[in-house]
C-alpha atoms as a PDB file:
ATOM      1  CA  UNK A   1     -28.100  25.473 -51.754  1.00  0.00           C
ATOM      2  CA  UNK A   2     -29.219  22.051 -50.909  1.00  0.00           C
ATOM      3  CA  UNK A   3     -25.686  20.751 -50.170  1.00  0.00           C
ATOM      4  CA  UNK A   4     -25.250  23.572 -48.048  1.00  0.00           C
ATOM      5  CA  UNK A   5     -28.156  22.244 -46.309  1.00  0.00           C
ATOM      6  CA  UNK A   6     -27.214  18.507 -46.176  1.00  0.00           C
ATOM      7  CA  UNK A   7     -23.946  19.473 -44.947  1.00  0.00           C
ATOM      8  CA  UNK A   8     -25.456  21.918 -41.912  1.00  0.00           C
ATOM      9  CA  UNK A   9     -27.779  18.855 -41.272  1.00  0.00           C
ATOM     10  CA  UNK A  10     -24.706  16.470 -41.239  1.00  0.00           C
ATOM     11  CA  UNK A  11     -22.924  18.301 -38.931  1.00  0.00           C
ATOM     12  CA  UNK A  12     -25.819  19.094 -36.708  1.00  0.00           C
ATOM     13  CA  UNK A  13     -26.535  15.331 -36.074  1.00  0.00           C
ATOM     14  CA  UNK A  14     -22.541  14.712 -35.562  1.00  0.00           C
ATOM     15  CA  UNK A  15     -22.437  17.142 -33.020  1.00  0.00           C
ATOM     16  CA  UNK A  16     -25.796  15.321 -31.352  1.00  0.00           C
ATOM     17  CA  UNK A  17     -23.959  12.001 -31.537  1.00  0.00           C
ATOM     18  CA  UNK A  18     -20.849  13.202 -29.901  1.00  0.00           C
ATOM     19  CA  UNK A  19     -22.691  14.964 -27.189  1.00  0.00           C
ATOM     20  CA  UNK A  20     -24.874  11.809 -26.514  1.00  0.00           C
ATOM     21  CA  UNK A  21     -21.506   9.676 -26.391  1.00  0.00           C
ATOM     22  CA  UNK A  22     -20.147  12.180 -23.610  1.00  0.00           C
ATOM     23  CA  UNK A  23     -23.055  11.638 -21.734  1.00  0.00           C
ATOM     24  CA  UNK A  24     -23.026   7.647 -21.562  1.00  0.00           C
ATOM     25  CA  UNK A  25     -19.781   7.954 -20.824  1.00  0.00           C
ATOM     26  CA  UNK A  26     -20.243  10.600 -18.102  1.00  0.00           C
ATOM     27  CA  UNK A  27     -23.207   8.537 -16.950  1.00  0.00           C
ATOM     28  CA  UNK A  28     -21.738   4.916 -15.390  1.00  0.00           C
ATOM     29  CA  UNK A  29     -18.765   6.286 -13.528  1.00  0.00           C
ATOM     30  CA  UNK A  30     -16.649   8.906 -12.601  1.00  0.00           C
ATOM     31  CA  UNK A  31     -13.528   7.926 -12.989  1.00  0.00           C
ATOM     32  CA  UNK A  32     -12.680  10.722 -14.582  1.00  0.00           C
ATOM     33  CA  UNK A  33     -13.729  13.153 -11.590  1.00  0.00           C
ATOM     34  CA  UNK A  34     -10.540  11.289  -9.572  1.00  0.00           C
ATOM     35  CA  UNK A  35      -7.472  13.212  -8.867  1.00  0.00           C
ATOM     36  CA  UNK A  36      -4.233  11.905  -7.600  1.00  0.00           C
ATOM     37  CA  UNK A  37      -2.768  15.150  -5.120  1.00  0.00           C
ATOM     38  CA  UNK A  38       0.461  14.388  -3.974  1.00  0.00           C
ATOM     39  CA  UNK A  39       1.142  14.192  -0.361  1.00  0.00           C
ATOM     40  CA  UNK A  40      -2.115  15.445   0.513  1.00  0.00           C
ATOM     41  CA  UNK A  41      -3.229  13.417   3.293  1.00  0.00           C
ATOM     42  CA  UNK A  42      -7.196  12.110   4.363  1.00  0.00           C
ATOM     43  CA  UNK A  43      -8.490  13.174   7.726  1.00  0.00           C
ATOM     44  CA  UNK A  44      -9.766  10.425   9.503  1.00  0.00           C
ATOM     45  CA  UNK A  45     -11.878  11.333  12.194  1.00  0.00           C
ATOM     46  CA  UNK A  46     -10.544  11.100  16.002  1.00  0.00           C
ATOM     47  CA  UNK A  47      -7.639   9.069  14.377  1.00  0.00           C
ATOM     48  CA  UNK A  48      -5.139  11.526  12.684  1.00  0.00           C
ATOM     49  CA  UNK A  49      -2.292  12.190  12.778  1.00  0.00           C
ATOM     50  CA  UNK A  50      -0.661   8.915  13.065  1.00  0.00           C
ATOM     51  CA  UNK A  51       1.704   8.776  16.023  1.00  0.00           C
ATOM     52  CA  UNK A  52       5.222   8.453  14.126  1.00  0.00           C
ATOM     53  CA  UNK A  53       7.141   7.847  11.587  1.00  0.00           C
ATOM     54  CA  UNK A  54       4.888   7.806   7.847  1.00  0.00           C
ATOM     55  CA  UNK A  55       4.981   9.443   5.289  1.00  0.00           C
ATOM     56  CA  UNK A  56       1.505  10.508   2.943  1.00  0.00           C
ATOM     57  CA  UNK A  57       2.107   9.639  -0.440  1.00  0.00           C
ATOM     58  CA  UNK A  58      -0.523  11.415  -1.807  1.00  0.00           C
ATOM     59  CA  UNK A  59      -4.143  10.709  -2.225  1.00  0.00           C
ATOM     60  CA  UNK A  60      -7.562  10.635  -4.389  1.00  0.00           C
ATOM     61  CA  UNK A  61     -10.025  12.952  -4.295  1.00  0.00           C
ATOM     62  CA  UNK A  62     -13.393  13.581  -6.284  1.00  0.00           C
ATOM     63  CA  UNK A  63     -14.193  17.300  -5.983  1.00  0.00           C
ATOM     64  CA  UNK A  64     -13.191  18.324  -2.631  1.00  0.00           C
ATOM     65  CA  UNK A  65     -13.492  14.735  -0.700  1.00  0.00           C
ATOM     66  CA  UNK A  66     -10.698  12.763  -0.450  1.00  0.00           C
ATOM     67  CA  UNK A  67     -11.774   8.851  -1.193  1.00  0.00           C
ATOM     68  CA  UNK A  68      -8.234   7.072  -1.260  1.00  0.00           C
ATOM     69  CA  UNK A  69      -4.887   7.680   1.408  1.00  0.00           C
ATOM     70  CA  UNK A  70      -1.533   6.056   0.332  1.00  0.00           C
ATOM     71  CA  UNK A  71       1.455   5.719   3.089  1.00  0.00           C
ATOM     72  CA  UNK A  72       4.578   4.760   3.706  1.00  0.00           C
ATOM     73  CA  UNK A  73       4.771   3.544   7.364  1.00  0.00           C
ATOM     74  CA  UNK A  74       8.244   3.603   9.347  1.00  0.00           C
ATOM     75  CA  UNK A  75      10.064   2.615   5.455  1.00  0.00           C
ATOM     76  CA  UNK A  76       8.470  -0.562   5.980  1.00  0.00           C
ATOM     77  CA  UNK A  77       4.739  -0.828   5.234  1.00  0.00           C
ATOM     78  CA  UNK A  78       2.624  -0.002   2.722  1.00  0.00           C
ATOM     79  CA  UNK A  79      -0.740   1.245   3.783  1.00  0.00           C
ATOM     80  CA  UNK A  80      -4.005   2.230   1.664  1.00  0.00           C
ATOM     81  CA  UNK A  81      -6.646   3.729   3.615  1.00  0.00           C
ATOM     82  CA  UNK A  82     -10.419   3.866   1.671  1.00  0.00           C
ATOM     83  CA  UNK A  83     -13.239   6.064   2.529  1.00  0.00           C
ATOM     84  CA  UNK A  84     -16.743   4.948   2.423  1.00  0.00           C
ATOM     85  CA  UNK A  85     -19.708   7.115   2.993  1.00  0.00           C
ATOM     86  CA  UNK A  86     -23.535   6.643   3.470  1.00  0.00           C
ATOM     87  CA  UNK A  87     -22.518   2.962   5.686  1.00  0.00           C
ATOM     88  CA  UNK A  88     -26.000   2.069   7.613  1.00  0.00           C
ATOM     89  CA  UNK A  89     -25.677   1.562  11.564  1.00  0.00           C
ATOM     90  CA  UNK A  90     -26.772  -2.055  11.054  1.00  0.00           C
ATOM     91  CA  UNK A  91     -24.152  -2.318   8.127  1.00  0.00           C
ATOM     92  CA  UNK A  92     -23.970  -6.290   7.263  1.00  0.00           C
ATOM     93  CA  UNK A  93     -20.093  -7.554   7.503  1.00  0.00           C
ATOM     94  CA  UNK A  94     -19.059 -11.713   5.990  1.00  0.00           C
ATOM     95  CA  UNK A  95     -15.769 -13.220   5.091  1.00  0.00           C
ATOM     96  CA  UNK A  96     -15.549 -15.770   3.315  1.00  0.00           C
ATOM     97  CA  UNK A  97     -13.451 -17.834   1.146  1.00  0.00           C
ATOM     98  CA  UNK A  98     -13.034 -17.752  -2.752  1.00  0.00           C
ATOM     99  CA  UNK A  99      -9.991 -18.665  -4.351  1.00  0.00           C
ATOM    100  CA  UNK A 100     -11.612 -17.730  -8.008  1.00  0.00           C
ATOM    101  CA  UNK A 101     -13.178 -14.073  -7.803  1.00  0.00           C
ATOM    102  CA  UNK A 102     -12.455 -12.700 -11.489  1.00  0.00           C
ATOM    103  CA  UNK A 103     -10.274  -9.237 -11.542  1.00  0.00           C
ATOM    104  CA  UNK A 104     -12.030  -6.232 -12.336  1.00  0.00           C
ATOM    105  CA  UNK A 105     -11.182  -3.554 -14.965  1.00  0.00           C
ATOM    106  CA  UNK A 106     -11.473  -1.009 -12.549  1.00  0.00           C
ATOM    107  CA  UNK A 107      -9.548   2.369 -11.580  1.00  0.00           C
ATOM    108  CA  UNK A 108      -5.610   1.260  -9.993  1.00  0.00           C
ATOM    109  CA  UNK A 109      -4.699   3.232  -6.679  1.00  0.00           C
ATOM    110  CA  UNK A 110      -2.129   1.129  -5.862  1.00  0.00           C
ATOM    111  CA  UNK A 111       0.509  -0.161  -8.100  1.00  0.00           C
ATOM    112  CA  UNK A 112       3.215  -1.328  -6.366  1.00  0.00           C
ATOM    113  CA  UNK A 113       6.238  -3.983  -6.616  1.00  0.00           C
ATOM    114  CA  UNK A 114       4.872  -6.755  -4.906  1.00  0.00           C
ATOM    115  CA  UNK A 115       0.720  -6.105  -5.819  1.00  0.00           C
ATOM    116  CA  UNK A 116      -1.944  -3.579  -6.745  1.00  0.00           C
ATOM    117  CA  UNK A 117      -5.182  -2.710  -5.765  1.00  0.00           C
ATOM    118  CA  UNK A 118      -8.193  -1.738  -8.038  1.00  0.00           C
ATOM    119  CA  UNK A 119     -11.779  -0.167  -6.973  1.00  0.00           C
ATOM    120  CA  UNK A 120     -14.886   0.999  -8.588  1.00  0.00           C
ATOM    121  CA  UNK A 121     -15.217   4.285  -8.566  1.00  0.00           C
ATOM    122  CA  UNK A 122     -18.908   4.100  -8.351  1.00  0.00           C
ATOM    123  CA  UNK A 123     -18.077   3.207  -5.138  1.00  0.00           C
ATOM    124  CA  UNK A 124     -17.791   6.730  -3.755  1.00  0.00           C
ATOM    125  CA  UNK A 125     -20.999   8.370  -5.463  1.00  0.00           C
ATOM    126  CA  UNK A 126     -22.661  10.446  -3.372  1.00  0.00           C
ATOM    127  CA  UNK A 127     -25.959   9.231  -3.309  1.00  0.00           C
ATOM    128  CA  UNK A 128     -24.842   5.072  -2.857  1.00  0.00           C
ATOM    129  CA  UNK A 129     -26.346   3.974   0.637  1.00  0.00           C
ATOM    130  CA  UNK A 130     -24.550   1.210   1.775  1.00  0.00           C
ATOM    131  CA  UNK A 131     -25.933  -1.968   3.850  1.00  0.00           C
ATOM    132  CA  UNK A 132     -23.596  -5.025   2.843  1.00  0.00           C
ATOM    133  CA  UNK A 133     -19.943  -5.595   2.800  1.00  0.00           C
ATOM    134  CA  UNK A 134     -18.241  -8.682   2.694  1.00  0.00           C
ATOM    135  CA  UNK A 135     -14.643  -9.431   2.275  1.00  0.00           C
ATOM    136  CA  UNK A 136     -13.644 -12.381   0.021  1.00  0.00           C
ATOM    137  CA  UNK A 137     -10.299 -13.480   0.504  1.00  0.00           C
ATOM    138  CA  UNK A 138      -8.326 -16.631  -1.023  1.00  0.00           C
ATOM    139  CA  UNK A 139      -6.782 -17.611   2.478  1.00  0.00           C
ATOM    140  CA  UNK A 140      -8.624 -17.704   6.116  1.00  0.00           C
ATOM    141  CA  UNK A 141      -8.550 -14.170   7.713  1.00  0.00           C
ATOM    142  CA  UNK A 142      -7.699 -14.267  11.436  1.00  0.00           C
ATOM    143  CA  UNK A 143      -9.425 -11.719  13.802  1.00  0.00           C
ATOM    144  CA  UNK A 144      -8.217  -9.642  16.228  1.00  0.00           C
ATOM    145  CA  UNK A 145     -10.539  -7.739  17.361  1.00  0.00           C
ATOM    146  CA  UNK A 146     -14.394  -8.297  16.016  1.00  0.00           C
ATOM    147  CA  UNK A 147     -17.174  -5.573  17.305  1.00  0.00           C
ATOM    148  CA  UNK A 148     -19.356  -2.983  15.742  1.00  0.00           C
ATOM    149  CA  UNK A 149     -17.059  -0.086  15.663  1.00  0.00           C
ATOM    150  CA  UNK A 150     -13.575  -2.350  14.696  1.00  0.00           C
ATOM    151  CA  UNK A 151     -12.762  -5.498  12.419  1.00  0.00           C
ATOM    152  CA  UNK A 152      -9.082  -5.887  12.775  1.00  0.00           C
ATOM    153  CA  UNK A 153      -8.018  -9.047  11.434  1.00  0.00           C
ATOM    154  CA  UNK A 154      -4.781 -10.386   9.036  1.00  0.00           C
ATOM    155  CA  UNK A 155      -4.587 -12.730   6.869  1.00  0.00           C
ATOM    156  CA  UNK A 156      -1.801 -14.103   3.805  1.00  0.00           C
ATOM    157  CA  UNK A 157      -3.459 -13.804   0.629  1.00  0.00           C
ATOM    158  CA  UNK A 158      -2.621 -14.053  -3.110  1.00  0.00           C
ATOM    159  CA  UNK A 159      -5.748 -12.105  -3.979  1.00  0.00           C
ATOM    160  CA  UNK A 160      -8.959 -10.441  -1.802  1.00  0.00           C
ATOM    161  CA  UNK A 161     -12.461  -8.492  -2.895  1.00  0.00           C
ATOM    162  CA  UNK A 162     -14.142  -6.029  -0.753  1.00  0.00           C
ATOM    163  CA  UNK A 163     -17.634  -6.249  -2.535  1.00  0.00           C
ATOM    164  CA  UNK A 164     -20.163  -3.933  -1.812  1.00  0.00           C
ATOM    165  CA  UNK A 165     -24.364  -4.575  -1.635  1.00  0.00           C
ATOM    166  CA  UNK A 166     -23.279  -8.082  -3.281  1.00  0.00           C
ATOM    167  CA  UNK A 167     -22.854  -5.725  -6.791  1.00  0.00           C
ATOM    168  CA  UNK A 168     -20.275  -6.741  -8.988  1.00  0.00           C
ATOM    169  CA  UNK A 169     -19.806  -3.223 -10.093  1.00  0.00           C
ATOM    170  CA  UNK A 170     -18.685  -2.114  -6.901  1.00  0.00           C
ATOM    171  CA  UNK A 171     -15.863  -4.129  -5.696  1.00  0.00           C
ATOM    172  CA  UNK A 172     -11.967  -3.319  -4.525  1.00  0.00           C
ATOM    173  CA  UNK A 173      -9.634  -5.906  -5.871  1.00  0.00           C
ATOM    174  CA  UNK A 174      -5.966  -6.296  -4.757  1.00  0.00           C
ATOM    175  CA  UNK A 175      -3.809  -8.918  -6.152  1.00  0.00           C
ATOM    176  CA  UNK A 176       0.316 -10.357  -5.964  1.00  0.00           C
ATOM    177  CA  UNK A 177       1.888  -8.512  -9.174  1.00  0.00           C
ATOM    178  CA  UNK A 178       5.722  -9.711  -7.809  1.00  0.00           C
ATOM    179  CA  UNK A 179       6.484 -12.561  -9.874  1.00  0.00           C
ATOM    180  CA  UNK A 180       7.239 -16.016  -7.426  1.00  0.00           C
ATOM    181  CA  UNK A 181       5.731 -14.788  -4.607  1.00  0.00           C
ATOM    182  CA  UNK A 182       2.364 -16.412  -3.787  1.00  0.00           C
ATOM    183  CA  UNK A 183       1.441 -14.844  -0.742  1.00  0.00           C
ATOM    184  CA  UNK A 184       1.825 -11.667   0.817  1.00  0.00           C
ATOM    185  CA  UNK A 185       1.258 -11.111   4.814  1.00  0.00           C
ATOM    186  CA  UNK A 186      -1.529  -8.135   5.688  1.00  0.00           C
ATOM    187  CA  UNK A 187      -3.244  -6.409   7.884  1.00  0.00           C
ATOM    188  CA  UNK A 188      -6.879  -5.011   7.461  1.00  0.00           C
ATOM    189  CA  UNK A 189      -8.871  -3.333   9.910  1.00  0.00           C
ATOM    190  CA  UNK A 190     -12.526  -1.663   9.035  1.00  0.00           C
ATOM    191  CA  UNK A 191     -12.979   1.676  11.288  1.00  0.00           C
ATOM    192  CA  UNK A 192     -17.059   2.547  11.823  1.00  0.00           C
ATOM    193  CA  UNK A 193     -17.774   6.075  12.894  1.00  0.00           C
ATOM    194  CA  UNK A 194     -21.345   8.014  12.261  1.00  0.00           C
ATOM    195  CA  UNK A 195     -21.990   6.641   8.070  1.00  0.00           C
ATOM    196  CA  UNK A 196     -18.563   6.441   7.460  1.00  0.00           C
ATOM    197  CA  UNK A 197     -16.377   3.111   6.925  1.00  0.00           C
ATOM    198  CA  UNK A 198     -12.689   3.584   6.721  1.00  0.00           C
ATOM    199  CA  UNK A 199     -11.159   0.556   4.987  1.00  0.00           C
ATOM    200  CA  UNK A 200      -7.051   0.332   6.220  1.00  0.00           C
ATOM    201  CA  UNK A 201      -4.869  -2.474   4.361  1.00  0.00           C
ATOM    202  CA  UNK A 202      -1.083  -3.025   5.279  1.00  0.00           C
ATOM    203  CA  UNK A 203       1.405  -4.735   3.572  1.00  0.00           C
ATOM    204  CA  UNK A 204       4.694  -4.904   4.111  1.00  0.00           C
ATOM    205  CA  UNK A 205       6.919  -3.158   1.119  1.00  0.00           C
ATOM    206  CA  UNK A 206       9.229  -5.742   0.586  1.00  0.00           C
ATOM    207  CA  UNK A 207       8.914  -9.342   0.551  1.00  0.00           C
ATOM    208  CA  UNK A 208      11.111 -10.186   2.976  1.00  0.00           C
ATOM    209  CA  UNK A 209       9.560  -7.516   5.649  1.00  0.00           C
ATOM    210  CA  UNK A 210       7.562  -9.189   8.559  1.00  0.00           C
ATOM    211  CA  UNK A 211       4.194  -7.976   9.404  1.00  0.00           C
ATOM    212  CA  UNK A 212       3.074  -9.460  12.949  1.00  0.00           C
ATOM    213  CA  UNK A 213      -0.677  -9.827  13.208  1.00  0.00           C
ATOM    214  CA  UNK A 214      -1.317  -6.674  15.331  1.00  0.00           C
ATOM    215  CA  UNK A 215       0.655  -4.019  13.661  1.00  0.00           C
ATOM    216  CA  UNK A 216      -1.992  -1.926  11.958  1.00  0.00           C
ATOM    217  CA  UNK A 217      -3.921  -1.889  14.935  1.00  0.00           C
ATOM    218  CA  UNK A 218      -1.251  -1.261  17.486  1.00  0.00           C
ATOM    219  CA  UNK A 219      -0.342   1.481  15.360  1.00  0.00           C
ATOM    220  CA  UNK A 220      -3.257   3.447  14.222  1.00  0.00           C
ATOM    221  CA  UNK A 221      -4.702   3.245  18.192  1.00  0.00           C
END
């Protein structure tokens, strides 16, 4: 009888332990709440459909909100668009230079050929206000066009961070993979509208593909 007992008791506390594990693991991310849908497209508001020539990859989406956009523009380019939500009006934007930011063991949306690009997932909870971003690149960026609503700007990097609220935990990370090449030409533009920031970053698909400073811009408006 008493074995009986130490065994109910031994299994009672294992299933207690296991539950509590599920928990702190549901409880710092959610990671595991991203799906990849192929060739289902984001909505970006007043800006979609593109005018020609791409093709949607597929994207991420937690629940029913798509977060992450892949596409294939005109077989050339290579662009990642990023939703953010809950972006302040008087949302703080720096660049600066930092040829040493560490790479994160985040989440990989992009894993290309020539690089890849990592995020936090933590990034897209619900209830994260935003009120800083700053872009952290290893090269000078060079704007285009510089205003409250649009940051369009390129720039030939080897690595970048988009960190968030100066939080190390929520960053996006992209970094050369292609072996020998040590810089890769791109385009970024940030897109304010109401509390949401859409984050655009082009890159050509091959290495020997020319990306002129005003691409992205000339072709998303």
């Amino acid at each position: 009888m008493a074995s009986i007992l130490i065994n109910s008791t031994i299994k009672t506390i294992c299933i207690a332990l296991l539950f509590l594990l599920y928990l702190s693991c549901k409880k710092d991310g959610i990671s595991d709440e991203i799906n990849f849908v192929p060739q289902k497209s984001m909505k970006i508001k007043s800006l979609m459909p593109f005018k020609e020539d791409y093709h949607c990859i597929g994207s991420y989406t937690i629940k029913k909100d798509t977060v992450v956009s892949q596409f294939e523009i005109q077989s050339k380019y290579s662009l990642v668009v990023i939703k953010l939500k809950n972006v302040s009006t008087n949302c703080k934007f720096n660049s600066c230079l930092y040829s040493n930011y560490p790479t994160p063991g985040y989440f990989t949306i992009v894993d290309e050929s020539l690089y890849e690009v990592k995020l936090s997932p933590s990034l897209f909870n619900e209830n994260y206000k935003i009120s800083k971003i700053d872009f952290i690149s290893d090269s000078e960026i060079k704007y285009e066009m510089n205003n409250d609503s649009i940051k369009s700007f390129s720039l030939d990097f080897n690595k970048y961070a988009i960190k968030i609220n100066d939080e190390d935990s929520k960053v996006i990370y992209g970094e050369i993979e292609y072996y020998g090449l040590n810089k890769l030409n791109a385009n970024v533009l940030f897109y304010n509208v109401e509390d949401l920031t859409y984050i655009f970053i082009m890159t050509p698909m091959k290495e020997n593909i020319p990306l002129n400073k005003n691409v992205l811009y000339d072709y998303v408006f």
